[in-house]
N, C-alpha and C. Protein backbone atom coordinates (compact mmCIF):
# COMPACT_ATOMS: atom_id res chain seq x y z
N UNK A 1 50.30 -58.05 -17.61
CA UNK A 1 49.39 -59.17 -17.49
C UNK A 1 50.07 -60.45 -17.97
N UNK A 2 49.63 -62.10 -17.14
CA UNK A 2 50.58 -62.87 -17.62
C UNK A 2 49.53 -63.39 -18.71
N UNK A 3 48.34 -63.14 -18.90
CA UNK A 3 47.37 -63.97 -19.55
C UNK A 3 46.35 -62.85 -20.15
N UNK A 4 45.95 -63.06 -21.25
CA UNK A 4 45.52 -61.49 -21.75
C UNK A 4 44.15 -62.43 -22.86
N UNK A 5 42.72 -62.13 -22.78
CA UNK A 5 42.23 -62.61 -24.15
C UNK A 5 41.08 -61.32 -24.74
N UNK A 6 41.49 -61.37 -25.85
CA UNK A 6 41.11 -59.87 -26.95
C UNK A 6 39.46 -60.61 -27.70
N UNK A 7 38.71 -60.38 -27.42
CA UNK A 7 37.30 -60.27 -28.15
C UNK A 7 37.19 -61.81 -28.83
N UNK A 8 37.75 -62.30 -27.79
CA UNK A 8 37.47 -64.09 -28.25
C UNK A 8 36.40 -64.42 -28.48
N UNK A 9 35.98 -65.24 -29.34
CA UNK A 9 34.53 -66.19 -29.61
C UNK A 9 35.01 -67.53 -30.06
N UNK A 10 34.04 -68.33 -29.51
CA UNK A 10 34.26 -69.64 -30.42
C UNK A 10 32.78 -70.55 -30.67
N UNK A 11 32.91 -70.51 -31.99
CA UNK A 11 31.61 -71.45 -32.20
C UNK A 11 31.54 -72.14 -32.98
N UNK A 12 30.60 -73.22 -33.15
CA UNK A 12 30.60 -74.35 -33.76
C UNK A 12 29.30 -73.65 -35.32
N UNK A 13 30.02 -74.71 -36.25
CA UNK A 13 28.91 -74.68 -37.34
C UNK A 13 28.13 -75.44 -37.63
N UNK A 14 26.97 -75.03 -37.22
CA UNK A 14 26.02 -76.36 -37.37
C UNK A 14 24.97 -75.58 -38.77
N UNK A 15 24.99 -76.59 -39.62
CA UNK A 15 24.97 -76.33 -40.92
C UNK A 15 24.92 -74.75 -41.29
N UNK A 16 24.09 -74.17 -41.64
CA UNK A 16 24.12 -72.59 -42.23
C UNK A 16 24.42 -71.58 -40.59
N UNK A 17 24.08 -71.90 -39.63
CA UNK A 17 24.36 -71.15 -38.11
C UNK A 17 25.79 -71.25 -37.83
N UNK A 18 25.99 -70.62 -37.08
CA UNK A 18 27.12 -70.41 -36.06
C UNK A 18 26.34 -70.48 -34.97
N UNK A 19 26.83 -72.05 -34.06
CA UNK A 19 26.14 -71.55 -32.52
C UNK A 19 27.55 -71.41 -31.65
N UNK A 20 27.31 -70.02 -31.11
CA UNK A 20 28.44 -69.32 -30.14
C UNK A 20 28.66 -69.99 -28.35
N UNK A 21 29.64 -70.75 -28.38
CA UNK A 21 29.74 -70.78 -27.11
C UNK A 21 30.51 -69.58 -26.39
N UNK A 22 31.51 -68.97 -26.79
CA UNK A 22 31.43 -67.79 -26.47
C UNK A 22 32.07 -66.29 -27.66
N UNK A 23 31.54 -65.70 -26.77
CA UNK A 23 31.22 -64.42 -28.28
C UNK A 23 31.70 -63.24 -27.24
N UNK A 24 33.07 -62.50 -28.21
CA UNK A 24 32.97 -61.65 -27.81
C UNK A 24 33.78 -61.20 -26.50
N UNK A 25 34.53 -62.19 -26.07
CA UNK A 25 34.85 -62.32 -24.45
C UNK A 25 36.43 -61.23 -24.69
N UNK A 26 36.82 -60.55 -22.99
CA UNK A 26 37.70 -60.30 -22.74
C UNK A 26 38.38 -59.63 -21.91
N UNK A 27 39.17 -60.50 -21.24
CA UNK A 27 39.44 -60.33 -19.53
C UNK A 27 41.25 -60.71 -19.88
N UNK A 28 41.93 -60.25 -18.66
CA UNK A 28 43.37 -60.80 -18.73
C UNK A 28 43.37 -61.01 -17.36
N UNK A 29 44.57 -61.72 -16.88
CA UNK A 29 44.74 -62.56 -15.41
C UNK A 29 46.39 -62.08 -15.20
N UNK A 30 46.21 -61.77 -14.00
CA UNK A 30 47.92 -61.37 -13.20
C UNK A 30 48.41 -62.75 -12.88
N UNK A 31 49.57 -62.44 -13.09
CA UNK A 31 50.70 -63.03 -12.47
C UNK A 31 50.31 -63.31 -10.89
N UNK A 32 50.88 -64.60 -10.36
CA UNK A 32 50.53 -64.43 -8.76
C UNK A 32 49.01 -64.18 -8.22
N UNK A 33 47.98 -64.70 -9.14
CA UNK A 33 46.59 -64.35 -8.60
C UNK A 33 46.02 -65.51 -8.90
N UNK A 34 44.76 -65.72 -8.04
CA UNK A 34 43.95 -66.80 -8.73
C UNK A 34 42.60 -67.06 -8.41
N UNK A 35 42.34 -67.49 -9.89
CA UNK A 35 40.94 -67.06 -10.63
C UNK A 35 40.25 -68.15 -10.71
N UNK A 36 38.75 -68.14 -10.59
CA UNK A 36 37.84 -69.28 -10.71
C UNK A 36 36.96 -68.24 -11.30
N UNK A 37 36.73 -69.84 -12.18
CA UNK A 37 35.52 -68.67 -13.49
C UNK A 37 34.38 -70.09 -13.57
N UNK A 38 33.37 -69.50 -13.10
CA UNK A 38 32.05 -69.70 -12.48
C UNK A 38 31.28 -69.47 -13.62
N UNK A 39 29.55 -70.36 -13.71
CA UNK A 39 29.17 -70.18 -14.78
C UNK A 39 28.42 -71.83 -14.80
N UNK A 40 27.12 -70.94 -15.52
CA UNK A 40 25.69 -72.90 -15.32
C UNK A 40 26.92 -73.75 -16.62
N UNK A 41 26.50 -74.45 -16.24
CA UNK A 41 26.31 -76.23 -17.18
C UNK A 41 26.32 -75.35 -18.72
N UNK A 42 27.26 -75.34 -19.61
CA UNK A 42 27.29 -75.33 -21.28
C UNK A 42 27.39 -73.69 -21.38
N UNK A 43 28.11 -72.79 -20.22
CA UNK A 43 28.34 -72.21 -20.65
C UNK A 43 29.80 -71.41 -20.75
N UNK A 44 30.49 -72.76 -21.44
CA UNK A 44 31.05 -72.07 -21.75
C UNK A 44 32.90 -72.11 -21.13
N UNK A 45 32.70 -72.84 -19.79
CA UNK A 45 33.51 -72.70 -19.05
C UNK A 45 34.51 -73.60 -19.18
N UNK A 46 34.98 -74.68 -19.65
CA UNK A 46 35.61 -75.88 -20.39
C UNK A 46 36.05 -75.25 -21.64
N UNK A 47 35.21 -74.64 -22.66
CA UNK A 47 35.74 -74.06 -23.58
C UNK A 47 37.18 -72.95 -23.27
N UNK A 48 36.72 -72.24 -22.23
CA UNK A 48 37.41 -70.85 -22.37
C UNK A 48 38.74 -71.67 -22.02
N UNK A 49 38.45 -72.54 -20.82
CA UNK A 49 39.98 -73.36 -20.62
C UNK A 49 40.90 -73.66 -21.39
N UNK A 50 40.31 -74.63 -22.34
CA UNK A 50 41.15 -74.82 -23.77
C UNK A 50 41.42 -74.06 -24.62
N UNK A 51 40.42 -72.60 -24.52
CA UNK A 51 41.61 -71.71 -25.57
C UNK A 51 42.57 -71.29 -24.67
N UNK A 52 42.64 -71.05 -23.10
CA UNK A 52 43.45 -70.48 -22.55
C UNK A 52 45.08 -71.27 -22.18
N UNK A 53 44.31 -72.71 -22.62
CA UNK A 53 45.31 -73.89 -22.49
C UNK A 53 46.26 -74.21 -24.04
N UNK A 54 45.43 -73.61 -25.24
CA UNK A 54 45.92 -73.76 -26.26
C UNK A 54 46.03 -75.25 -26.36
N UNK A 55 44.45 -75.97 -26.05
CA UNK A 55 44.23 -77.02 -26.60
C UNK A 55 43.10 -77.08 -27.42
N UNK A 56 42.59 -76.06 -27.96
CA UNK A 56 42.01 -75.26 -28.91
C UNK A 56 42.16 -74.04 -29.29
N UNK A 57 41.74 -73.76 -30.76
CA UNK A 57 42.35 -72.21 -31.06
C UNK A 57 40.77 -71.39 -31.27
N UNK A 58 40.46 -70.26 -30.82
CA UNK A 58 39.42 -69.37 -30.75
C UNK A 58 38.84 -68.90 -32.36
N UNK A 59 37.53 -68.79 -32.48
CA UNK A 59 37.42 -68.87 -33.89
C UNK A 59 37.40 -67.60 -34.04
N UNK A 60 37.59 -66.60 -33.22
CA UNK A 60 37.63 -64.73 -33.13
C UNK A 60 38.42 -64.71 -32.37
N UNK A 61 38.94 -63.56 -32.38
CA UNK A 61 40.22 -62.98 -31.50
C UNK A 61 41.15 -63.57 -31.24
N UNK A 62 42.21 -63.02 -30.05
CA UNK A 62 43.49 -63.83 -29.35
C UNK A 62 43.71 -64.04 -28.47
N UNK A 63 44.32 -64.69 -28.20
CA UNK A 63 44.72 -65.34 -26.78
C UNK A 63 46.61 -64.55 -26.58
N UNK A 64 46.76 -64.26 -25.83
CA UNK A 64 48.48 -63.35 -25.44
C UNK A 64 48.74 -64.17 -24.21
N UNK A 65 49.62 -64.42 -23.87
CA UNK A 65 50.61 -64.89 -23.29
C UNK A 65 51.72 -64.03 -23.25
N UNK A 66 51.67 -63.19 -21.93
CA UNK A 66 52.82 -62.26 -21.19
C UNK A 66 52.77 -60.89 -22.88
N UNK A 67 51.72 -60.67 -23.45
CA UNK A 67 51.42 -59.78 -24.23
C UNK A 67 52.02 -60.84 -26.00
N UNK A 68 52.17 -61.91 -25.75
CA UNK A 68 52.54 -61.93 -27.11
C UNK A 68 51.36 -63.50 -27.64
N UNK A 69 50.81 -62.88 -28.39
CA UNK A 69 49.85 -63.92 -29.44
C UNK A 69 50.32 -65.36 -28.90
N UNK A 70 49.68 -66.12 -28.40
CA UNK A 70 50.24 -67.92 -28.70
C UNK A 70 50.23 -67.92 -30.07
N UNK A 71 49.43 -67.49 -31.21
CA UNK A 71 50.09 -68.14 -32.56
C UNK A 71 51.26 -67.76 -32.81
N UNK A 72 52.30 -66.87 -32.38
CA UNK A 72 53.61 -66.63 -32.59
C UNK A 72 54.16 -67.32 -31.71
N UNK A 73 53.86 -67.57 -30.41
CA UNK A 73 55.16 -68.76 -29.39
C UNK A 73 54.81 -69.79 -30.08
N UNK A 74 53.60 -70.30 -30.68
CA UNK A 74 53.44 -71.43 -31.09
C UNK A 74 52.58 -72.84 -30.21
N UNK A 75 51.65 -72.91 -30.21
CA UNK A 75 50.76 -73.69 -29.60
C UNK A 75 50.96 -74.99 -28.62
N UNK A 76 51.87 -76.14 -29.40
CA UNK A 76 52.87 -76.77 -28.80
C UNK A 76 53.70 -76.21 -27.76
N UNK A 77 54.73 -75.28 -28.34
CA UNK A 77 55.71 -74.79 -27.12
C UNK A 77 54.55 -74.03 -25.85
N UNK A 78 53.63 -73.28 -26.26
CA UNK A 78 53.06 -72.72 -25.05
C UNK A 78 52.87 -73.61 -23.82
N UNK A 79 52.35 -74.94 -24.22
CA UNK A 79 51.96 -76.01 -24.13
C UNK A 79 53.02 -76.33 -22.89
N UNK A 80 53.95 -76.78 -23.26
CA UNK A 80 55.33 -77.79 -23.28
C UNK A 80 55.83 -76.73 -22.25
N UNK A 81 56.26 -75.15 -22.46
CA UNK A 81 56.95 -74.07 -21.70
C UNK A 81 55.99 -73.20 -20.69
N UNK A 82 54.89 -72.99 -21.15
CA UNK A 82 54.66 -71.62 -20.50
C UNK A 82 53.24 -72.43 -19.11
N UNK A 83 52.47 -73.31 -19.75
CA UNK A 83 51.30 -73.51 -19.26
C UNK A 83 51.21 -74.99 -17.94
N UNK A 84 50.98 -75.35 -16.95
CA UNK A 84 50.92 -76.39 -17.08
C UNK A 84 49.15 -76.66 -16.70
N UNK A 85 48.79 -77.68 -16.98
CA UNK A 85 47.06 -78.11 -16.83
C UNK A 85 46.82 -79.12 -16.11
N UNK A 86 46.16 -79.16 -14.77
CA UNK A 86 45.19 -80.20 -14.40
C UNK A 86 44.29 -80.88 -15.12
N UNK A 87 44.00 -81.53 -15.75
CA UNK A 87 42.98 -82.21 -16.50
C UNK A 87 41.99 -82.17 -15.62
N UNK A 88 40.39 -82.19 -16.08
CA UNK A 88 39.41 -82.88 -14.66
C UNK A 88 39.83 -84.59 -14.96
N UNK A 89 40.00 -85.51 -15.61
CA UNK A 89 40.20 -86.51 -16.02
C UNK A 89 41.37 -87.21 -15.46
N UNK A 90 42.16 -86.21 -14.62
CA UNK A 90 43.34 -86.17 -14.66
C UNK A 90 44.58 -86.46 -15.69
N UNK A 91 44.47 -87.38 -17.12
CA UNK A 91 45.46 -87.90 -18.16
C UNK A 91 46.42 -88.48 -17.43
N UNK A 92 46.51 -89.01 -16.28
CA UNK A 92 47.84 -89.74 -16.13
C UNK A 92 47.82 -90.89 -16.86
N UNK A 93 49.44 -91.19 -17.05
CA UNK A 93 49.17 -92.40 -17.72
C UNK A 93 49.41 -94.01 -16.83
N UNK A 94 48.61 -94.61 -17.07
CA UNK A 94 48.43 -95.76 -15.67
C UNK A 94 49.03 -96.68 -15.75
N UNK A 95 49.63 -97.16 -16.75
CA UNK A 95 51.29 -98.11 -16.45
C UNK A 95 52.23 -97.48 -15.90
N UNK A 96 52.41 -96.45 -15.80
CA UNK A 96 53.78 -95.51 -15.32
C UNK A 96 53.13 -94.75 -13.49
N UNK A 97 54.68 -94.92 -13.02
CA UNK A 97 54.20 -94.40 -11.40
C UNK A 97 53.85 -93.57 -11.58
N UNK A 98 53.47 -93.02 -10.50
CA UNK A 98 53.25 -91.47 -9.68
C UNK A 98 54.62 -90.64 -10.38
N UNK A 99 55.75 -91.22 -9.95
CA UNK A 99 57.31 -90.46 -10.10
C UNK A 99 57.17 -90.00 -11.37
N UNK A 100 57.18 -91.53 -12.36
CA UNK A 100 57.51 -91.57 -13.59
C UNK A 100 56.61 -90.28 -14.49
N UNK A 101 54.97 -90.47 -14.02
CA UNK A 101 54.21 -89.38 -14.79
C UNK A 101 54.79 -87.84 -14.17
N UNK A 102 55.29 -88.09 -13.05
CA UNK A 102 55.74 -86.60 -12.83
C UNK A 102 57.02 -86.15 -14.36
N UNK A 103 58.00 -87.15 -14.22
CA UNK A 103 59.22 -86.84 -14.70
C UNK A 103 59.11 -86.73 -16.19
N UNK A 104 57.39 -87.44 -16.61
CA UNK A 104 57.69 -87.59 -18.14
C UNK A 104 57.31 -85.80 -18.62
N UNK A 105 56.44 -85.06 -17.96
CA UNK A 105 56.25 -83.58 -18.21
C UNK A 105 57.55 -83.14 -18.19
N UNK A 106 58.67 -83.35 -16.93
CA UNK A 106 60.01 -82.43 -16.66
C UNK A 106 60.07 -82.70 -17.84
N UNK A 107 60.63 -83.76 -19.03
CA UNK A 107 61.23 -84.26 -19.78
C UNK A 107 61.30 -83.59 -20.85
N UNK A 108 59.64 -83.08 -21.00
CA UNK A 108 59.66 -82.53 -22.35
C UNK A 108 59.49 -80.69 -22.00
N UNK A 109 59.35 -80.48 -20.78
CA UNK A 109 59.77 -78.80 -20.84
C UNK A 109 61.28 -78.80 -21.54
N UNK A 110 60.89 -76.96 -21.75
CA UNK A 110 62.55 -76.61 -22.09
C UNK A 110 62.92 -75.26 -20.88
N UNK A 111 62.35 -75.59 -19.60
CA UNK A 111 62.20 -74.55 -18.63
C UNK A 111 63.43 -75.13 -17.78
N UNK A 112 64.09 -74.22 -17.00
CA UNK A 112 65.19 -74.55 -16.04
C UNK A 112 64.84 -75.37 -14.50
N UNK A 113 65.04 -76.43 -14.28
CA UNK A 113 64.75 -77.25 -13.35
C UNK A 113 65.85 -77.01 -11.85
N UNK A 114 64.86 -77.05 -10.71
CA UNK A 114 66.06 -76.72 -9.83
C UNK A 114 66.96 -78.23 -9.38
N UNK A 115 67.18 -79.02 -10.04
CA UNK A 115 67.58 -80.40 -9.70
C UNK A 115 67.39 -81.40 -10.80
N UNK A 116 67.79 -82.65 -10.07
CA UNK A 116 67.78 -83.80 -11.20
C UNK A 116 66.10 -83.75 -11.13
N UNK A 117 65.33 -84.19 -11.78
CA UNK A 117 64.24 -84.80 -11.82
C UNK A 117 63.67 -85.90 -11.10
N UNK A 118 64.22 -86.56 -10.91
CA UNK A 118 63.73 -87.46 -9.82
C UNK A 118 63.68 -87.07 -8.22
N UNK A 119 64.38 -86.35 -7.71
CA UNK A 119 64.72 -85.75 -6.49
C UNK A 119 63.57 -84.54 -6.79
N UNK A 120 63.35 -83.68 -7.78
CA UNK A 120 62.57 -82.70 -7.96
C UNK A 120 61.16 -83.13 -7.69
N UNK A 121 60.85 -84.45 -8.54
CA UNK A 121 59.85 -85.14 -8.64
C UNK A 121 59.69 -85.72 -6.99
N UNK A 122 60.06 -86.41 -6.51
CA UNK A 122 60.28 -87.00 -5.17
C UNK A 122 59.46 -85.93 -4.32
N UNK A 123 60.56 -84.21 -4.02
CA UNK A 123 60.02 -83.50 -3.71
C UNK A 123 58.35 -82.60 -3.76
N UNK A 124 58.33 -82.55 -4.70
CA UNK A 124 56.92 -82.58 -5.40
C UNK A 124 55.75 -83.26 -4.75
N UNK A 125 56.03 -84.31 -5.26
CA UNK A 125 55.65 -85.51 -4.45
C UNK A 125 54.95 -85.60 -3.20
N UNK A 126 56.16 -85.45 -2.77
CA UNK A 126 55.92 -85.53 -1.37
C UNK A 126 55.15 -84.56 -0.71
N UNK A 127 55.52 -82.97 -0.80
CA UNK A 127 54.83 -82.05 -0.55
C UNK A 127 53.28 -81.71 -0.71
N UNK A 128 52.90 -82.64 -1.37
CA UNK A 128 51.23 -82.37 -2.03
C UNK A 128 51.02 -84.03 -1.22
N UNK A 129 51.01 -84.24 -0.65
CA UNK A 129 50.93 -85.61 0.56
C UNK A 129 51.08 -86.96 -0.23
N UNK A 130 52.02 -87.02 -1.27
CA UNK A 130 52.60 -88.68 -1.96
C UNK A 130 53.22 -89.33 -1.30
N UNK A 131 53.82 -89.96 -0.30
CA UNK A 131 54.86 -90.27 -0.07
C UNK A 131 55.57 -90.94 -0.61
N UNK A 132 57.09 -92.04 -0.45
CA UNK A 132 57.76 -92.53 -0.93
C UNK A 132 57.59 -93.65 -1.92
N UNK A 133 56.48 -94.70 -0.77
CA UNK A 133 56.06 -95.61 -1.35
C UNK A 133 54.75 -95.73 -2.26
N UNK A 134 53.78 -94.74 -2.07
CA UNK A 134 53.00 -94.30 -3.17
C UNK A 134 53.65 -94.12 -4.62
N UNK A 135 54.91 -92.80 -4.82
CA UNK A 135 55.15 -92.39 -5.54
C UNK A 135 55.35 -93.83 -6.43
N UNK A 136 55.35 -94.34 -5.74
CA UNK A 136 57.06 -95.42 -6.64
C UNK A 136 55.66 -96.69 -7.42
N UNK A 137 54.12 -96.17 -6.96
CA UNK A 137 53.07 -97.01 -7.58
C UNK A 137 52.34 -97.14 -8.50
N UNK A 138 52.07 -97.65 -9.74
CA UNK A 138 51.06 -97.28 -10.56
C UNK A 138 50.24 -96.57 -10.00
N UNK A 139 49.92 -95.61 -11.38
CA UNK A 139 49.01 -94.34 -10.67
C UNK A 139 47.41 -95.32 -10.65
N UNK A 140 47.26 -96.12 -11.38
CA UNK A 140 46.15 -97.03 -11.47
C UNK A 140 45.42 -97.95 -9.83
N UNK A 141 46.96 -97.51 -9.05
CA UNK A 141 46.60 -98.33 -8.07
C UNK A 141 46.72 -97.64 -6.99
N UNK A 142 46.27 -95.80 -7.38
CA UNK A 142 46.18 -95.06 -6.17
C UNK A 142 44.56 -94.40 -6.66
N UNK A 143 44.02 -93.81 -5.40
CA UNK A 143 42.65 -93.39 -4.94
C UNK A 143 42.49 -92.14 -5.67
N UNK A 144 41.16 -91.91 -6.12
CA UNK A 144 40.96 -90.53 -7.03
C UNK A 144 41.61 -89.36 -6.55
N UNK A 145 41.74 -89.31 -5.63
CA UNK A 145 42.40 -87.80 -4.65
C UNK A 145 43.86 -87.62 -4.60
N UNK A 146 44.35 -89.07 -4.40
CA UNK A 146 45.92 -88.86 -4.76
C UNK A 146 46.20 -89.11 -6.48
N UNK A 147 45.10 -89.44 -7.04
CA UNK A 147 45.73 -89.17 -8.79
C UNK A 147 45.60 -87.57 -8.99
N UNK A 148 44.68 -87.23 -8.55
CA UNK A 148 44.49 -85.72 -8.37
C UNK A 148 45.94 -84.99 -8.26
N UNK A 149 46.27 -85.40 -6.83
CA UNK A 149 47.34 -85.18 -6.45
C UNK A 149 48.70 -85.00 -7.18
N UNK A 150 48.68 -86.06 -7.86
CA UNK A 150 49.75 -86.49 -9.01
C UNK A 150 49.81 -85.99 -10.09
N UNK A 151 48.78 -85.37 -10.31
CA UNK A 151 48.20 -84.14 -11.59
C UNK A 151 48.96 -82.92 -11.20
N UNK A 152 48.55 -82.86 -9.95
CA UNK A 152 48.59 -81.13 -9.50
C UNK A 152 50.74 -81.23 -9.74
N UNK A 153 51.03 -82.72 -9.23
CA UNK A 153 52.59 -82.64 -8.72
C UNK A 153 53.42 -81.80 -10.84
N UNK A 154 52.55 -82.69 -11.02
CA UNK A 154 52.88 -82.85 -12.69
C UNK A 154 52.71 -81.71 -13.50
N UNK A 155 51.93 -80.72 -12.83
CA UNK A 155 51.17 -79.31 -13.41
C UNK A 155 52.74 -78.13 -13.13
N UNK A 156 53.00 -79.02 -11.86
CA UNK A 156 54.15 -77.81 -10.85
C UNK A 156 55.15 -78.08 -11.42
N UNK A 157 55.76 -79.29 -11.93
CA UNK A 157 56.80 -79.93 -12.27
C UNK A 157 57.94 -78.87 -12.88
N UNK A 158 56.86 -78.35 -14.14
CA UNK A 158 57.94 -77.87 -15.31
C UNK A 158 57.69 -76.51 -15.15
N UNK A 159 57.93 -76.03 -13.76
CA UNK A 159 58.59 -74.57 -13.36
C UNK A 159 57.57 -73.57 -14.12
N UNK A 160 56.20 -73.59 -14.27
CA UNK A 160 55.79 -72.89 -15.12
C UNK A 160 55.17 -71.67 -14.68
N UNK A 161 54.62 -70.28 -14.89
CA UNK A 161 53.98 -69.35 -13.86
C UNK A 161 52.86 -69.51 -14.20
N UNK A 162 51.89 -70.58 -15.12
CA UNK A 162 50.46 -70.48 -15.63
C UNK A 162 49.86 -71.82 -15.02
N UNK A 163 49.15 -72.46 -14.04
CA UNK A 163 48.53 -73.64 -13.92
C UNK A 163 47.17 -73.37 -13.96
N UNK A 164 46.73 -74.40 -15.06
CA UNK A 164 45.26 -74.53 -15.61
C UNK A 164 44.47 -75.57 -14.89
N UNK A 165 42.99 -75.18 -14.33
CA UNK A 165 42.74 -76.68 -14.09
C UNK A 165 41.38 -76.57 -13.88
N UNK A 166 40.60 -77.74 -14.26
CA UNK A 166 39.12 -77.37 -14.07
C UNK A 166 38.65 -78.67 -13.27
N UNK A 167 37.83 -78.57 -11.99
CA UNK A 167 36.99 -79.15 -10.67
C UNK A 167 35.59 -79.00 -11.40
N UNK A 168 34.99 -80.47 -11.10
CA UNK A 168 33.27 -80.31 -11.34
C UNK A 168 32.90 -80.10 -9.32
N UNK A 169 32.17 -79.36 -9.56
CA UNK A 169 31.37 -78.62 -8.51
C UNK A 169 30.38 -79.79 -8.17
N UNK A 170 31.04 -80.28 -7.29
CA UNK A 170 29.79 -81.30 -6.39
C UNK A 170 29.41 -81.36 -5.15
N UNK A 171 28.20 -81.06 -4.57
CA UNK A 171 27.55 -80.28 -3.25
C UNK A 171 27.18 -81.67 -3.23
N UNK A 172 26.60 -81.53 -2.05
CA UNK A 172 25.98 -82.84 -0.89
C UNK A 172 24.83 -82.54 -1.04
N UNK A 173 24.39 -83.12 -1.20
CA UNK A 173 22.29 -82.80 -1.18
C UNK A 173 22.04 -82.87 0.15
């Protein structure tokens, strides 16, 4: 399994209570598969992300990564090496291009890149429908779908086998 979680819970303390957003959970995810985890409004589903993103730590159980604890790879490096995340928010940062937010993720992996970064990035890019002269634009001054875009390029960047990412579910009335 590349993703493994052991009798996770996490809950908040609101004065003498524990209220559980989740209690108890535990499922693992293959390599090469992919999963949508479904579920109403507060329950739950944003949370599980961030422990699985190790942008929170579970107040029960563990989270494994390829069978080994993230508190032993270390939360940061999981981060940086193993995971990459779509934001729904996307986090790009909006003084810097399309290119540049791609290249600043390569920068800080410590994963093997098939190329320079910019050509990697370029490629990237391009393939998820950026083209040349987009790339080269503040992300501020491209359309919600291609910042999207620029997320997803940025998720792929740093060679990783884990991409995280959470979509709000919006139907047409």
């Amino acid at each position: 399994m590349l993703l493994t979680i052991e009798n996770v819970s996490y809950y908040y303390q609101d004065g003498e209570h524990q209220r559980y957003i989740l209690k108890d959970n535990s499922c693992s995810f293959e390599k090469g598969a992919f999963y949508t985890i479904l579920g109403a409004s507060g329950s739950g589903k944003t949370t599980l992300l961030s422990l699985l993103s190790a942008l929170d730590k579970p107040s029960l159980g563990q989270v494994f990564y390829e069978n080994q604890d993230l508190k032993r790879i270390g939360y940061e490096n999981y981060r940086r090496n193993k995971v990459g995340i779509v934001f729904q928010s996307y986090n790009l940062i909006p003084f810097m291009t399309a290119l540049e937010n791609v290249q600043v993720a390569m920068s800080i992996t410590e994963n093997p890149l098939p190329g320079n970064y910019e050509t990697v990035a370029f490629n990237l890019l391009d393939y998820i429908g950026i083209n040349h002269d987009k790339a080269n634009r503040t992300v501020d001054k491209l359309s919600g779908g291609e910042q999207q875009r620029v997320a997803i390029a940025r998720a792929l960047s740093t060679n990783v086998d884990l991409i995280l990412g959470r979509r709000t579910n919006r139907e047409c009335q």
